[in-house]
Protein backbone atom coordinates (compact mmCIF):
# COMPACT_ATOMS: atom_id res chain seq x y z
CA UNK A 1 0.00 0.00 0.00
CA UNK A 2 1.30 3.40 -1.31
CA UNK A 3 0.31 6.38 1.32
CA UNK A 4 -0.17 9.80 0.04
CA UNK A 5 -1.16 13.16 1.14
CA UNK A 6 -3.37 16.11 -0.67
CA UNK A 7 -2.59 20.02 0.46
CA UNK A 8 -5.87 21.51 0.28
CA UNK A 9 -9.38 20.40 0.60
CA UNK A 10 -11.05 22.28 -2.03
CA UNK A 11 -12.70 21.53 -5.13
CA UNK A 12 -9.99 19.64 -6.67
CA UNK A 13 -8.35 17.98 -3.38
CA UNK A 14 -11.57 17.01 -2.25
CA UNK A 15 -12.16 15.38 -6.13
CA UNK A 16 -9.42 13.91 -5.46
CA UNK A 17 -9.94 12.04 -2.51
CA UNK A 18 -13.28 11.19 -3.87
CA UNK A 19 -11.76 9.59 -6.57
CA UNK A 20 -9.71 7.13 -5.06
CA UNK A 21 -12.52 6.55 -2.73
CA UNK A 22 -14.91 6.00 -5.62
CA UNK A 23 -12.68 4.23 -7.92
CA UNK A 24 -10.42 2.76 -5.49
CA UNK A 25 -10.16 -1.19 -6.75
CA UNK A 26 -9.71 0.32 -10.69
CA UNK A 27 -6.76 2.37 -9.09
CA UNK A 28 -5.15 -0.35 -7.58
CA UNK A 29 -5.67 -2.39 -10.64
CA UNK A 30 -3.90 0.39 -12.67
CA UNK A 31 -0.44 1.05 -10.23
CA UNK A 32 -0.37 -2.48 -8.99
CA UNK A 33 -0.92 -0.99 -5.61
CA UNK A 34 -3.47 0.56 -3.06
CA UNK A 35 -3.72 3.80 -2.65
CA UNK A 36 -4.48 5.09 0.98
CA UNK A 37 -4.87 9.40 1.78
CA UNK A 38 -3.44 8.99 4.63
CA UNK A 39 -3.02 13.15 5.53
CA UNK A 40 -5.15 16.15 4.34
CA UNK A 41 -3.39 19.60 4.53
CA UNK A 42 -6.02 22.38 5.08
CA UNK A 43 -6.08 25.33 7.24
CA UNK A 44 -10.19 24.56 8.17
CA UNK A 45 -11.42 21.76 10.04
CA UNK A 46 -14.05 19.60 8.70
CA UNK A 47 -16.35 18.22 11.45
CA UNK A 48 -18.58 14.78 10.21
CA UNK A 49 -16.45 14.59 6.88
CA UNK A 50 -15.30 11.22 6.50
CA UNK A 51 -11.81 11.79 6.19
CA UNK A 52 -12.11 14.54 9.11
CA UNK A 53 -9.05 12.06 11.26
CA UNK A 54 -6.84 12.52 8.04
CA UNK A 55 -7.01 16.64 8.57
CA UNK A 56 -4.01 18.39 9.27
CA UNK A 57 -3.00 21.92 10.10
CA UNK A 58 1.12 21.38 9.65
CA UNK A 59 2.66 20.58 6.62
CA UNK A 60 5.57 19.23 8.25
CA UNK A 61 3.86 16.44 9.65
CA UNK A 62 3.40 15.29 5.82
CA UNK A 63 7.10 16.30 5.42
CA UNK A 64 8.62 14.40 8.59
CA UNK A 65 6.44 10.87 7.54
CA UNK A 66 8.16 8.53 5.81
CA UNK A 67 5.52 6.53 5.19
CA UNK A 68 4.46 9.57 2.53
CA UNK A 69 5.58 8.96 -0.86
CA UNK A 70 3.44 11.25 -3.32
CA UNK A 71 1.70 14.57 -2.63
CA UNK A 72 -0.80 15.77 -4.49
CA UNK A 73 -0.92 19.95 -4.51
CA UNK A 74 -4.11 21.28 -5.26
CA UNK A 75 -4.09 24.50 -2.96
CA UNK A 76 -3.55 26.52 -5.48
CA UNK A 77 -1.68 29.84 -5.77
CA UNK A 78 2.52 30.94 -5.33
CA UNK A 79 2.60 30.18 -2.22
CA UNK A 80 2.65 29.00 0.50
CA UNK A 81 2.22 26.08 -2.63
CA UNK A 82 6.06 26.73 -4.11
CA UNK A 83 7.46 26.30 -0.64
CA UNK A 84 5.96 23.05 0.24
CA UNK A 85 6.81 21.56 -3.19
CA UNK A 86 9.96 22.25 -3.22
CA UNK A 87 10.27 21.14 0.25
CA UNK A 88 8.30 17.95 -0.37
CA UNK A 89 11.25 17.06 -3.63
CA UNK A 90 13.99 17.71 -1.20
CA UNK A 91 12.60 15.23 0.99
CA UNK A 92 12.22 12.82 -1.40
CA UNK A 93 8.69 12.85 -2.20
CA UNK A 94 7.17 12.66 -5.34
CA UNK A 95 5.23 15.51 -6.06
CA UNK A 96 1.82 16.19 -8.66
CA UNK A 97 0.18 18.89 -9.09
CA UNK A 98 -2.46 20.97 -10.51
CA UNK A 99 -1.59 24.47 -10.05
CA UNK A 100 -0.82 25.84 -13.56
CA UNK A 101 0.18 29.02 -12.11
CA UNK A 102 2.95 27.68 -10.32
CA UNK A 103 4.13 25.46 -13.14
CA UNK A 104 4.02 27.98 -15.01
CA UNK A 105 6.46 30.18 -13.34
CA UNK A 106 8.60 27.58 -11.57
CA UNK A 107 7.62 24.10 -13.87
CA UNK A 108 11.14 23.96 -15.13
CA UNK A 109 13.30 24.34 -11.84
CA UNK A 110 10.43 21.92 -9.96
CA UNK A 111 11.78 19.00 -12.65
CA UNK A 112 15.12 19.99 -12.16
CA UNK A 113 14.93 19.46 -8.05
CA UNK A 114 12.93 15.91 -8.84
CA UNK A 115 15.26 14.70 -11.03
CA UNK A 116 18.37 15.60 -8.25
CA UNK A 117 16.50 13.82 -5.78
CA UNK A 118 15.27 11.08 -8.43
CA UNK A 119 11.38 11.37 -7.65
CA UNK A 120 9.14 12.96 -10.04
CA UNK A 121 7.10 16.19 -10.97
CA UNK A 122 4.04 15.51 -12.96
CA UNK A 123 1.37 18.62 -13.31
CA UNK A 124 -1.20 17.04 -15.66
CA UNK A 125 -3.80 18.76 -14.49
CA UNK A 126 -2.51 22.14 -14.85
CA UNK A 127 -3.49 22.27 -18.32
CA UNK A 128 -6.79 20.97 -20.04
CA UNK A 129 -8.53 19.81 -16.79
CA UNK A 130 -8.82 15.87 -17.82
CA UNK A 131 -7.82 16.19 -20.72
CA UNK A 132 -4.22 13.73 -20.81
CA UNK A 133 -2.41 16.39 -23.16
CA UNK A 134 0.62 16.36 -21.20
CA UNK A 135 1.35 12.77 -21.06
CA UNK A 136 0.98 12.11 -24.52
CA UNK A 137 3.58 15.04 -25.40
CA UNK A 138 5.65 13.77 -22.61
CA UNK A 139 4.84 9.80 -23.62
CA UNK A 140 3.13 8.86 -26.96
CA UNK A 141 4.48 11.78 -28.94
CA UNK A 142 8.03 12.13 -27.44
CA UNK A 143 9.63 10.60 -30.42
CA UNK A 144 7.79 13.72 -33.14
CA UNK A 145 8.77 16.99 -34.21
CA UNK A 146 5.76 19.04 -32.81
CA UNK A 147 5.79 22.02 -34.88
CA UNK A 148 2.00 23.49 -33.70
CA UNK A 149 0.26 22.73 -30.67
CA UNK A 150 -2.86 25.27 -30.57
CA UNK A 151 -5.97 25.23 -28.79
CA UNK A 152 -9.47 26.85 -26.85
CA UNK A 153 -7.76 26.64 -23.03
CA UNK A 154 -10.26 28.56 -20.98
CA UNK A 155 -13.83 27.17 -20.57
CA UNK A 156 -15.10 30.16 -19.28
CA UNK A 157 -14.25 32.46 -22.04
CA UNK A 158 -15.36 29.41 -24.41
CA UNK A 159 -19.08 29.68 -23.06
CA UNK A 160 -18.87 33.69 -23.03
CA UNK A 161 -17.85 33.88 -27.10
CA UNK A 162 -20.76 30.90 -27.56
CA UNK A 163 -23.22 31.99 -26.07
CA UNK A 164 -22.92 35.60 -27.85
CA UNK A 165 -22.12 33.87 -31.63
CA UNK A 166 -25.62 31.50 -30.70
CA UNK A 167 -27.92 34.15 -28.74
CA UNK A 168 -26.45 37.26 -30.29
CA UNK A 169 -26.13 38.77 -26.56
CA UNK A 170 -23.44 40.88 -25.78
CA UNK A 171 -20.53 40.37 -23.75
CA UNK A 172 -21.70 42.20 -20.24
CA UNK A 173 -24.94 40.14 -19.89
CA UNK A 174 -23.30 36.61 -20.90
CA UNK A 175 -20.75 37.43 -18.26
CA UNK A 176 -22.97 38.19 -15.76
CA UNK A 177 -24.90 34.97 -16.54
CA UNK A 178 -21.46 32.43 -16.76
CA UNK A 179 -20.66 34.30 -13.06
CA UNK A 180 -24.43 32.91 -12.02
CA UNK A 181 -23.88 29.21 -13.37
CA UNK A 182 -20.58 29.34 -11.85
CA UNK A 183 -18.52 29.55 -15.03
CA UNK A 184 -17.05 32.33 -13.79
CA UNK A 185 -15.15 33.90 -11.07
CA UNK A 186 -16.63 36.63 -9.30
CA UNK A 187 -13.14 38.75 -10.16
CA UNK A 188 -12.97 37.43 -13.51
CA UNK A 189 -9.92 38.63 -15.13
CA UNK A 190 -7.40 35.81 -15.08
CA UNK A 191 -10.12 34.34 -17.62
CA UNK A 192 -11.61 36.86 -19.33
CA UNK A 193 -8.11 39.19 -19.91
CA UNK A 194 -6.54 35.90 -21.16
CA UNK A 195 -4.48 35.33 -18.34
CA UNK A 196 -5.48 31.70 -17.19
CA UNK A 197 -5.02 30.72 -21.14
CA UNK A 198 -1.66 32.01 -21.23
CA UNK A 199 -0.09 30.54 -18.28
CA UNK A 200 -1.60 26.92 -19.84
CA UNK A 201 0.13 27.56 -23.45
CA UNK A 202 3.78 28.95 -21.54
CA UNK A 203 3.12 25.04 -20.17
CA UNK A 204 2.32 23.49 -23.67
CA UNK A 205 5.17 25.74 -25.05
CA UNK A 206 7.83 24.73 -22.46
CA UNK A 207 7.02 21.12 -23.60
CA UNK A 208 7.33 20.95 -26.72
CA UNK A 209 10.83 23.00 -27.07
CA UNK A 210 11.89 21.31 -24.13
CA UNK A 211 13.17 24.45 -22.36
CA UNK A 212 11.59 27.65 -20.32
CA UNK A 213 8.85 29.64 -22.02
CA UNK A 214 7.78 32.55 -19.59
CA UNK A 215 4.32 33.13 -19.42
CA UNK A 216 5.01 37.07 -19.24
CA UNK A 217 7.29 37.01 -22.09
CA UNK A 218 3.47 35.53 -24.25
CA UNK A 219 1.19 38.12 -26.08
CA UNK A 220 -1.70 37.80 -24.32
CA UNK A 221 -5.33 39.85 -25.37
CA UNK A 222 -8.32 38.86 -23.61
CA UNK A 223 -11.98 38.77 -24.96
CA UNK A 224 -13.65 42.17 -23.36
CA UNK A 225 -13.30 44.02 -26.74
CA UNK A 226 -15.68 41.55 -28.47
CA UNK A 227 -18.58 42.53 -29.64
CA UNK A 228 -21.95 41.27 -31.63
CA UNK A 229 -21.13 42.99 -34.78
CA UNK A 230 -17.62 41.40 -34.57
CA UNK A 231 -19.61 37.94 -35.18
CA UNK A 232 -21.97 38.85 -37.43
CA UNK A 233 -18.55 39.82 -39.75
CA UNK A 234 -17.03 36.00 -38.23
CA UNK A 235 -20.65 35.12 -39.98
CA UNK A 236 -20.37 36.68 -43.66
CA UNK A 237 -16.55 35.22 -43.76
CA UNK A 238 -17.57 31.30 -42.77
CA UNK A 239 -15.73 31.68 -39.71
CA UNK A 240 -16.69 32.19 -35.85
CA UNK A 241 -14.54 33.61 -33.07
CA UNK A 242 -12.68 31.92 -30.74
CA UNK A 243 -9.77 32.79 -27.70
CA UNK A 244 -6.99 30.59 -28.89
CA UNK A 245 -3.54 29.86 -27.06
CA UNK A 246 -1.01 28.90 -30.00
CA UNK A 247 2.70 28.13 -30.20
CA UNK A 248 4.24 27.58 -33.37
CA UNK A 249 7.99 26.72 -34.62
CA UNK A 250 8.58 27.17 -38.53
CA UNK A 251 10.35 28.80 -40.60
CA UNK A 252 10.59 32.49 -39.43
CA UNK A 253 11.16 31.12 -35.79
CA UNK A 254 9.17 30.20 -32.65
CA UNK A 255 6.37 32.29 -31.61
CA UNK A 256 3.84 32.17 -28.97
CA UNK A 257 0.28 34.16 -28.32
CA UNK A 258 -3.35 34.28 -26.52
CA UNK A 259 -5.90 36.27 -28.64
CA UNK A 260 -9.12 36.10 -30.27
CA UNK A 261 -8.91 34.45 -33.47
CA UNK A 262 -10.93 34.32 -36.21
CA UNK A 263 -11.50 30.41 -37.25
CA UNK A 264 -13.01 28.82 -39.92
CA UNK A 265 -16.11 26.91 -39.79
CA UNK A 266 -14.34 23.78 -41.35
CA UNK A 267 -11.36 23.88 -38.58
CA UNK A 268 -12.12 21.35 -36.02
CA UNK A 269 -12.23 24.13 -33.31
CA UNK A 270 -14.74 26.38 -34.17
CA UNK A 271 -17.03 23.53 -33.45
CA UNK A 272 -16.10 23.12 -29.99
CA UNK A 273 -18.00 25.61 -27.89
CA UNK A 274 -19.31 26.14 -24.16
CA UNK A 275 -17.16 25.29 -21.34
CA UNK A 276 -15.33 22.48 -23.17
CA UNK A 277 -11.58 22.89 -24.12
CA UNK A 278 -9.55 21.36 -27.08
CA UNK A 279 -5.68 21.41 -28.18
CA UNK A 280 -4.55 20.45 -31.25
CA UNK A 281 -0.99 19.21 -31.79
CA UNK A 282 0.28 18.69 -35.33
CA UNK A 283 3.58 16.45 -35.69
CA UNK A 284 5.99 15.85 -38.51
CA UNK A 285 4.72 12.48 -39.56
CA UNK A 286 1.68 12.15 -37.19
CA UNK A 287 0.19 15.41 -39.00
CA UNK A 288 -2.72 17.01 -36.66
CA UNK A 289 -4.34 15.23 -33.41
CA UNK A 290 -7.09 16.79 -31.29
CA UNK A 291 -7.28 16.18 -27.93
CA UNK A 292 -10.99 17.42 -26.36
CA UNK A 293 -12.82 17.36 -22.80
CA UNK A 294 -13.77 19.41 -20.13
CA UNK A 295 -10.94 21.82 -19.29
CA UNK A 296 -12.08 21.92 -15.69
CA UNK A 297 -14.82 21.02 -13.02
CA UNK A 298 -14.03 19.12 -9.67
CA UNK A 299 -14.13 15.61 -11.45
CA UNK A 300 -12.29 16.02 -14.30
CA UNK A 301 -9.19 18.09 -12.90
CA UNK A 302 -9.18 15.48 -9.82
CA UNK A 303 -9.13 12.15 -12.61
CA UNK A 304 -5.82 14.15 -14.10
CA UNK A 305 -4.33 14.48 -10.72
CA UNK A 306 -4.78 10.46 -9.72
CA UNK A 307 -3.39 9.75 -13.06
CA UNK A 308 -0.07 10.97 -12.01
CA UNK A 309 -0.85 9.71 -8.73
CA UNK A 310 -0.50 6.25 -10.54
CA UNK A 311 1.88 7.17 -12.96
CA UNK A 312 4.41 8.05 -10.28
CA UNK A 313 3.56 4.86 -8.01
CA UNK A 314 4.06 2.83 -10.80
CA UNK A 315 7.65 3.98 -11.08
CA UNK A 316 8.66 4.70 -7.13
CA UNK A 317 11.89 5.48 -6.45
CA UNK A 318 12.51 6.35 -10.22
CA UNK A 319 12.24 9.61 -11.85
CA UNK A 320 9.77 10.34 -14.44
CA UNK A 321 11.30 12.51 -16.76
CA UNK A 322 9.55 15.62 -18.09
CA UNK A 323 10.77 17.62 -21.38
CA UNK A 324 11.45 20.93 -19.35
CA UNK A 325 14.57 22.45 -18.55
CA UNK A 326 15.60 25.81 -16.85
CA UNK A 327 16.80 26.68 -19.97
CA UNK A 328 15.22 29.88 -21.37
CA UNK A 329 13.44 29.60 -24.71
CA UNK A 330 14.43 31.79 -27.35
CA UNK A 331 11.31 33.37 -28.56
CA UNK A 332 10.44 35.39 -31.76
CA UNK A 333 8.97 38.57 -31.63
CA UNK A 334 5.60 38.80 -32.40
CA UNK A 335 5.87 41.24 -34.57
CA UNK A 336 7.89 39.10 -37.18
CA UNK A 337 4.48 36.66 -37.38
CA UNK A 338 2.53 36.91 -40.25
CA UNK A 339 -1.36 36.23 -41.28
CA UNK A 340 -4.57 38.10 -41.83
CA UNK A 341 -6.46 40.53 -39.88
CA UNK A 342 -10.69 41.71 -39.96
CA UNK A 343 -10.08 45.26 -39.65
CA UNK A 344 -13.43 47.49 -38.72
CA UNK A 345 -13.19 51.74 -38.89
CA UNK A 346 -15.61 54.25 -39.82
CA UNK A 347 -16.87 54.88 -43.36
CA UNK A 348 -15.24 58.34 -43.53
CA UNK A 349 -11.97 56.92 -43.34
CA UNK A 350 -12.82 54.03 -46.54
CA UNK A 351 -10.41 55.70 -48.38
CA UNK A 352 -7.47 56.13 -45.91
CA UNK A 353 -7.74 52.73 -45.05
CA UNK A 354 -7.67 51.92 -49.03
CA UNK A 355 -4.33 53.87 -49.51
CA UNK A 356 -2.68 52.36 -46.64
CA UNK A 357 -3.78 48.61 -46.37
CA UNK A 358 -3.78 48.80 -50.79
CA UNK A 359 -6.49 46.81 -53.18
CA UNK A 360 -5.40 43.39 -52.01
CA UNK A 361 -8.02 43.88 -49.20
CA UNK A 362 -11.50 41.69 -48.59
CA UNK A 363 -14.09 44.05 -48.40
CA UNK A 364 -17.03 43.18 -46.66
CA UNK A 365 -20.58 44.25 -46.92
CA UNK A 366 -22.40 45.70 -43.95
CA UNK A 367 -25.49 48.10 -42.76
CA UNK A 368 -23.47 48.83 -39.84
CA UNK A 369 -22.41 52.20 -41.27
CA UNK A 370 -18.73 51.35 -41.55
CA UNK A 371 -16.23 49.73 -43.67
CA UNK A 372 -14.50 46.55 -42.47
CA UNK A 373 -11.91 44.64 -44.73
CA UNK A 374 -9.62 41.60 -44.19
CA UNK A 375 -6.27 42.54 -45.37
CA UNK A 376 -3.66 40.34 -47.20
CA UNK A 377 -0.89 38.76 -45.34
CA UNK A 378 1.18 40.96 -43.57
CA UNK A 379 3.16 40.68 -40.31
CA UNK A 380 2.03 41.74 -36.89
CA UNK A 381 4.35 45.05 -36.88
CA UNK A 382 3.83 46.61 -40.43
CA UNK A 383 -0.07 45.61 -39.63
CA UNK A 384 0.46 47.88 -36.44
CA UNK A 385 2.04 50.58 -38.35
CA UNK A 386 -0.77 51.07 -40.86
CA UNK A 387 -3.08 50.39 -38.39
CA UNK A 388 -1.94 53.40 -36.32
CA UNK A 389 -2.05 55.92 -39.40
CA UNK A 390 -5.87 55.57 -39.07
CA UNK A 391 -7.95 57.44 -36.42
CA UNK A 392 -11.11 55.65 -36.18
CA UNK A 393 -10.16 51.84 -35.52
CA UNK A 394 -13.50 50.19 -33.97
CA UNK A 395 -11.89 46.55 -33.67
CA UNK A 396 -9.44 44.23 -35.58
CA UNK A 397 -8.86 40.51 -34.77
CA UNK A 398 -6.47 38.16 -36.22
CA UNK A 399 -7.65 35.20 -38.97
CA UNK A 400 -6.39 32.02 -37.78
């Protein structure tokens, strides 16, 4: 029997435990072992719960057991969550996790301290929910050139930009409504500013170079600037309008970014809408595979957390390795990436935006009083250069 402890009893640590409760025999059929919780790191008490005896206030009880092999983090947060990780590695303990901020901003030095101690650092969970992205890059598709992995990363902003493409409502009231349903935070910037989608893709991007992409060194726009109209445009092109978190390597170098794109109706994720999530990963001889689910929810994040739970007991005193180093990626600027942009200004200025953007435009028919175009490829800065030379810019958004 393999013992284990969870730091924090919230909606994920509390999935957690509920999954090896609930599926206990089909998780000792899949490590070869039981799995006991034997400690339960919270700050509150929980009289009549179950596993109220398991409820501790110290995390150095966890620390100073050596009966403890894994810990599963789901607290949440910098700290004190970096602290007792990295305390937890020194000690020997395996360590999984699904905080995506902290992988995020200390992912790479976490594997690093597992390896030197030769236990392991899995954060499946941190990106996607239950959805086993992570593995498979780390696993199935170790042995491919990944070139694009690209995807809808946020749930919450998912159901905001589908609910105004279906119902036609605008951003304010579907907000309000996801914050009812519980879709949404109360503060709800880290998903509607992009935030929460940029800290997964700095993940996805770390894997697949192998090396340290910096969530604050992404481009990240959020989804507030969205508007009706902006569909109804998605609409006339055969496209909808989606937040996507993309990294790409070709030939004009490796570039990262969160932003509303505009996707086509035949690309696999425009169909994927509400709170659901989906990443695409295209290899050099696999070509394009989609990997879809719920990108969060109690259950689903708590089933990715037990699968490195068994992952890890399946290979005790080993180390699992991850491809992430402390090694900072090189990235390209964005301004040197180049594709297509919906560009929306006032009818006065039709003909200033005809001399700058030239007659390679897509104009597009409206009754909303203005003239809106999709230009011909051109790269992020001299798009943001002619851009500028106008004065009445109502929106733009990229073409995926």
């Amino acid at each position: 029997m393999v013992k284990i402890a969870v730091l924090g009893y919230g909606t994920v640590g509390s999935g957690v435990v509920k999954v090896i409760d609930d599926n206990n025999k089909e998780v000792a059929a899949s490590c070869g072992e039981e799995i006991e919780v034997k400690y339960i790191l919270d700050l509150r008490d929980f009289p009549g719960d179950k596993h109220e005896a398991q409820v501790v206030h110290d995390f150095n009880v966890i620390l100073q057991d050596p009966e403890v092999k894994v810990i599963c983090e789901t607290m949440g947060g910098l700290e004190p969550a970096f602290t007792f990780e990295k305390q937890a590695l020194e000690a020997g303990k395996s360590v999984c996790t699904s905080n995506k901020e902290l992988v995020a901003a200390h992912g790479p030095e976490l594997v690093e301290l597992a390896k030197k101690n030769n236990v392991s650092y899995l954060f499946e969970a941190s990106v996607g929910g239950g959805i086993p992205v992570l593995k498979s890059l780390n696993d199935s598709l170790k042995h491919e050139k990944i070139d694009s992995i690209m995807g809808i990363l946020n749930g919450t902003t998912n159901y905001i930009l589908t609910k105004m493409e279906k119902e036609g409502t605008g951003f304010a009231t579907v907000l309000k409504r996801a914050q009812e349903k519980g879709y949404a935070e109360r503060n709800p910037e880290a998903d509607i500013e992009g935030y929460d989608a940029c800290r997964k893709i700095a993940i996805l991007a770390s894997l697949m170079s192998g090396e340290y992409v910096s969530y604050e060194d992404i481009y990240t726009e959020g989804i507030t600037k969205i508007t009706i109209e902006d569909f109804e445009y998605a609409r006339k092109l055969g496209m909808t309008i989606k937040l996507i978190g993309s990294c790409k390597r070709n030939d004009n170098g490796f570039f990262t970014i969160v932003a509303p794109f505009l996707v086509p109706t035949d690309n696999i994720l425009a169909s994927v809408n509400n709170v659901f999530n989906a990443i695409t990963v295209h290899g050099n001889m696999l070509g394009d595979v989609m990997f879809y689910g719920k990108g969060a929810g109690k259950e689903a994040t708590a089933s990715a957390v037990v699968a490195d739970v068994v992952d890890i007991v399946k290979h005790l005193d080993k180390h699992i390795a991850v491809n992430m180093n402390n090694k900072k990626a090189q990235l390209s600027p964005k301004d040197n990436a180049v594709r297509r942009f919906l560009v929306r200004v006032a009818d006065s200025e039709k003909d200033a935006a005809l001399e700058v953007f030239g007659n390679k435009i897509e104009v597009i028919e409206n009754d909303l009083g203005e003239f809106a175009f999709v230009t011909d490829l051109i790269s992020e800065k001299h798009f943001e250069e002619k851009k500028n030379t106008l004065k009445t810019v109502k929106g733009y958004i990229r073409e995926l």
